[in-house]
N, C-alpha and C. Protein backbone atom coordinates (compact mmCIF):
# COMPACT_ATOMS: atom_id res chain seq x y z
N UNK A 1 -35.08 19.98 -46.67
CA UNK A 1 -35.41 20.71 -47.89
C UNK A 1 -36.73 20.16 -48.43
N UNK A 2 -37.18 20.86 -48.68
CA UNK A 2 -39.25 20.51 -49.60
C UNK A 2 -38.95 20.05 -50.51
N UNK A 3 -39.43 19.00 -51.18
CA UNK A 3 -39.06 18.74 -52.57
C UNK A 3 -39.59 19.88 -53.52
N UNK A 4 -40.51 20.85 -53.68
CA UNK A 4 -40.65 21.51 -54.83
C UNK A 4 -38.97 22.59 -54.65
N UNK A 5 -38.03 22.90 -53.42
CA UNK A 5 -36.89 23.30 -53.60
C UNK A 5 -35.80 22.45 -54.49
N UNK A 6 -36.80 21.12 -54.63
CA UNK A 6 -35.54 19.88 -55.67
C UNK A 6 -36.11 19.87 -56.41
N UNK A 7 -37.35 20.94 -57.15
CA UNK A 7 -37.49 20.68 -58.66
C UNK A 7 -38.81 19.44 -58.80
N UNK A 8 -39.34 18.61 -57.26
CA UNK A 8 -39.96 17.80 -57.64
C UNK A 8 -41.06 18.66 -56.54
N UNK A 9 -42.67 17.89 -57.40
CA UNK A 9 -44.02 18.50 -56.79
C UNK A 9 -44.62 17.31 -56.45
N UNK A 10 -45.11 17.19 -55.61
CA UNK A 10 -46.10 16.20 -54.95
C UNK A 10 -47.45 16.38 -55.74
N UNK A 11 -47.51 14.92 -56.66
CA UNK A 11 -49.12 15.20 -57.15
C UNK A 11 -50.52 14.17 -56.66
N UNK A 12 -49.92 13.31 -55.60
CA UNK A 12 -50.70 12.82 -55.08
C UNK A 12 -50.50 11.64 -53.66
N UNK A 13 -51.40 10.94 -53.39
CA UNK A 13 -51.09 10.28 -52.28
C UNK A 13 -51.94 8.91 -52.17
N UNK A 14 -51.74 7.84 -51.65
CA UNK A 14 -52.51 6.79 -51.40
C UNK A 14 -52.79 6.60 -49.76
N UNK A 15 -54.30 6.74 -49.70
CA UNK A 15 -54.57 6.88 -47.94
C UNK A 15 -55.84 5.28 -47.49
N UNK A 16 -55.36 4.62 -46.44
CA UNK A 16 -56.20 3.93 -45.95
C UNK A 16 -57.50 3.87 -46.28
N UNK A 17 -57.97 5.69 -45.80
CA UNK A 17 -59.31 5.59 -46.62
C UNK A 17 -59.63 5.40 -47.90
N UNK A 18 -58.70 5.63 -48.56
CA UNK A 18 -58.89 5.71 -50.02
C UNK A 18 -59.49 3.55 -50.08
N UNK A 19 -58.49 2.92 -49.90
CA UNK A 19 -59.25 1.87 -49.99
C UNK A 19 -60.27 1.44 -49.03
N UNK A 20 -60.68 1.83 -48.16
CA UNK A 20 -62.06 1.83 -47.26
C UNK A 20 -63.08 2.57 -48.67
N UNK A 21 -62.71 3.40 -48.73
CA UNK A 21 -63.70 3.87 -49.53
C UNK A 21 -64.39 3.32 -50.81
N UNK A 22 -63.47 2.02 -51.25
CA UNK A 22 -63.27 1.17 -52.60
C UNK A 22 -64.08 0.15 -51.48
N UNK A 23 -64.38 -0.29 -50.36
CA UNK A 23 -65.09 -1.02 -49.42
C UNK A 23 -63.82 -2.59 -49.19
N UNK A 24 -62.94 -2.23 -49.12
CA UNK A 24 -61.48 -2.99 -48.20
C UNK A 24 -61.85 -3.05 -47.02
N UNK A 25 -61.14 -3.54 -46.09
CA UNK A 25 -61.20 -4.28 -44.80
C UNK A 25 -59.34 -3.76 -44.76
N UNK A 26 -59.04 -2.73 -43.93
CA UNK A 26 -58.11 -1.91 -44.09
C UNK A 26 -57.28 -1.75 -42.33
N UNK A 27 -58.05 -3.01 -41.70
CA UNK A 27 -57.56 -3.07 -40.24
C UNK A 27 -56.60 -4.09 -40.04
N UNK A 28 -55.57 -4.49 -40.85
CA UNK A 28 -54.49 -5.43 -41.03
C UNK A 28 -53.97 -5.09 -41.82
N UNK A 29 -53.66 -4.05 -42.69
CA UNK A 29 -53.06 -3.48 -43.56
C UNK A 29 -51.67 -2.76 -42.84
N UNK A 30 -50.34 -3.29 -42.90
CA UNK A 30 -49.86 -2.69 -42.12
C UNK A 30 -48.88 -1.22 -43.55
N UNK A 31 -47.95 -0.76 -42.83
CA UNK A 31 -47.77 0.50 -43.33
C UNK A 31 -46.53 -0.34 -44.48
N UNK A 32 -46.19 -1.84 -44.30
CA UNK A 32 -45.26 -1.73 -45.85
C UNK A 32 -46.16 -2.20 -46.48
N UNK A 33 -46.94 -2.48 -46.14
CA UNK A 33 -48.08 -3.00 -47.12
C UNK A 33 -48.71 -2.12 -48.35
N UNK A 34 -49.08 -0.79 -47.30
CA UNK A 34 -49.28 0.97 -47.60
C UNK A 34 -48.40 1.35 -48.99
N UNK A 35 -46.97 0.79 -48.31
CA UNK A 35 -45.69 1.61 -49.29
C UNK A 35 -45.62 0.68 -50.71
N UNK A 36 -45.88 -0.57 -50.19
CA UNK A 36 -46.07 -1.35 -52.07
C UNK A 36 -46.80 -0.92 -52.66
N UNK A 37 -48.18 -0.55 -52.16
CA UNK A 37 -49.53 -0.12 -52.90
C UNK A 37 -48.97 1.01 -53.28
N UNK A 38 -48.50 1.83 -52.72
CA UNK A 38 -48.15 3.37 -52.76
C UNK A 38 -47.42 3.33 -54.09
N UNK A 39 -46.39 2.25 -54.11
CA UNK A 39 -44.78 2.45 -55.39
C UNK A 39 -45.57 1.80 -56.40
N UNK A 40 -46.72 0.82 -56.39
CA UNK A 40 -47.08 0.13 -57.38
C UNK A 40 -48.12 0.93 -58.32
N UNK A 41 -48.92 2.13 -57.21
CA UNK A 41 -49.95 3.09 -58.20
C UNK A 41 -48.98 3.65 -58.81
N UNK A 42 -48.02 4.51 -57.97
CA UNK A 42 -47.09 5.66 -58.35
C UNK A 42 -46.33 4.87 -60.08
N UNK A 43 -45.93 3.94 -60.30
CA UNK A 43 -46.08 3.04 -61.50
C UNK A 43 -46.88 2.65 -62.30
N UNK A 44 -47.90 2.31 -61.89
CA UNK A 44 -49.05 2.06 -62.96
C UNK A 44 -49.73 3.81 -63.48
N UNK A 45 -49.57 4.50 -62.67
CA UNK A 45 -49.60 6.00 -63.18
C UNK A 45 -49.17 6.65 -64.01
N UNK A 46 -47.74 6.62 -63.64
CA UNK A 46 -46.67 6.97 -64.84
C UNK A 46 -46.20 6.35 -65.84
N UNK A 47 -46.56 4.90 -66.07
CA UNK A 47 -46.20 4.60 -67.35
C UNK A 47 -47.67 4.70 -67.78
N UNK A 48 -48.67 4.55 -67.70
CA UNK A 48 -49.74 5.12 -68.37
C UNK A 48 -50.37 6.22 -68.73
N UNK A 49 -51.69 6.70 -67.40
CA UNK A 49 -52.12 8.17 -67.65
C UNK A 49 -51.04 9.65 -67.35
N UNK A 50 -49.82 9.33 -66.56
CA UNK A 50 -49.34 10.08 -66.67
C UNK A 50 -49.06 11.04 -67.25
N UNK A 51 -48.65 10.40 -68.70
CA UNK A 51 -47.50 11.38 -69.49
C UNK A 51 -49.07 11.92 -70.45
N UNK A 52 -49.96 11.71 -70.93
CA UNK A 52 -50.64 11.80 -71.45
C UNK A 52 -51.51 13.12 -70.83
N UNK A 53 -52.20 12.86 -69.20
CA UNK A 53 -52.70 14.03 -68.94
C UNK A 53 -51.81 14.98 -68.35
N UNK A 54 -50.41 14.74 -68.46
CA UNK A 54 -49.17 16.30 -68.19
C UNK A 54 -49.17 16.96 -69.73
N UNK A 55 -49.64 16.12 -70.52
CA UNK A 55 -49.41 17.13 -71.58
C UNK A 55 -50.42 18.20 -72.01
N UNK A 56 -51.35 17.18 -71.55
CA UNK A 56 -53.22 18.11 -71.77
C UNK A 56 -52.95 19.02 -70.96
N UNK A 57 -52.75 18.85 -69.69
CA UNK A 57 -52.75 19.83 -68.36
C UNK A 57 -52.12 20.86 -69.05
N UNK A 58 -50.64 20.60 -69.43
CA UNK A 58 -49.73 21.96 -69.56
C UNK A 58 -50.56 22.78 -70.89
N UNK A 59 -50.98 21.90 -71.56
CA UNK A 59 -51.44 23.11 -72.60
C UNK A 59 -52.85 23.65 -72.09
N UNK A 60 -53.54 23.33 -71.48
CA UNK A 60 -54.82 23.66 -71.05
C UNK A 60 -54.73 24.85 -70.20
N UNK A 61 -53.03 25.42 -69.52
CA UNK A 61 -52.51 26.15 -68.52
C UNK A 61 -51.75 26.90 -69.25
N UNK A 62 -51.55 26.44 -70.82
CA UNK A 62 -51.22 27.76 -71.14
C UNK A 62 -49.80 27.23 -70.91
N UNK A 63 -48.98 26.49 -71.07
CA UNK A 63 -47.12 26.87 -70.59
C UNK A 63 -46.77 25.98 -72.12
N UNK A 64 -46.45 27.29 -72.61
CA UNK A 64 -45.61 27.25 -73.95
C UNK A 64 -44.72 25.81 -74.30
N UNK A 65 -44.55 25.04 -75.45
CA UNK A 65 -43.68 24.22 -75.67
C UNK A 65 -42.18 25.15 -76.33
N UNK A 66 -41.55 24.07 -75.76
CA UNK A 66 -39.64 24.58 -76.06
C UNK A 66 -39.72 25.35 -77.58
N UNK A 67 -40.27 24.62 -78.45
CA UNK A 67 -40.12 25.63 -79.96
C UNK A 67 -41.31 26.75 -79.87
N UNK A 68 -41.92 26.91 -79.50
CA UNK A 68 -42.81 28.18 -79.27
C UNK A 68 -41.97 29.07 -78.06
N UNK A 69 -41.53 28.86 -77.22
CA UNK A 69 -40.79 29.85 -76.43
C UNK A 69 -39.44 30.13 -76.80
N UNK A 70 -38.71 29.74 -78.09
CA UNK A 70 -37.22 30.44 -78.45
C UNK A 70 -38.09 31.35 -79.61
């Protein structure tokens, strides 16, 4: 099953290049290494800029809040 069928959307990803591109040395990096970095942005994301630019986004798109849509 896709996750947007569970209600959840994929809004981003952490890639090798991404830290090559920050100028890392990314040829001993193995893949749990990948998955800490991965759970530790996916955290520093959401308790910060997260909730802040989902709210800009949704109103900038136009999707009504709960007391404006009853």
């Amino acid at each position: 099953m896709r996750e947007h069928e569970k209600g959840y959307f994929c809004i981003t990803s952490v890639a090798r290049a991404d830290l090559e591109g920050l100028g890392y040395d990314t040829s001993a990096v193995d893949d749990g290494t990948m998955e800490e970095l991965a759970g530790k942005m996916a955290n520093a994301y959401t308790y910060s800029a997260f909730w802040i630019d989902l709210g800009v986004l949704a109103d900038d798109l136009e999707i009504p809040r709960q007391s404006e849509s009853k």
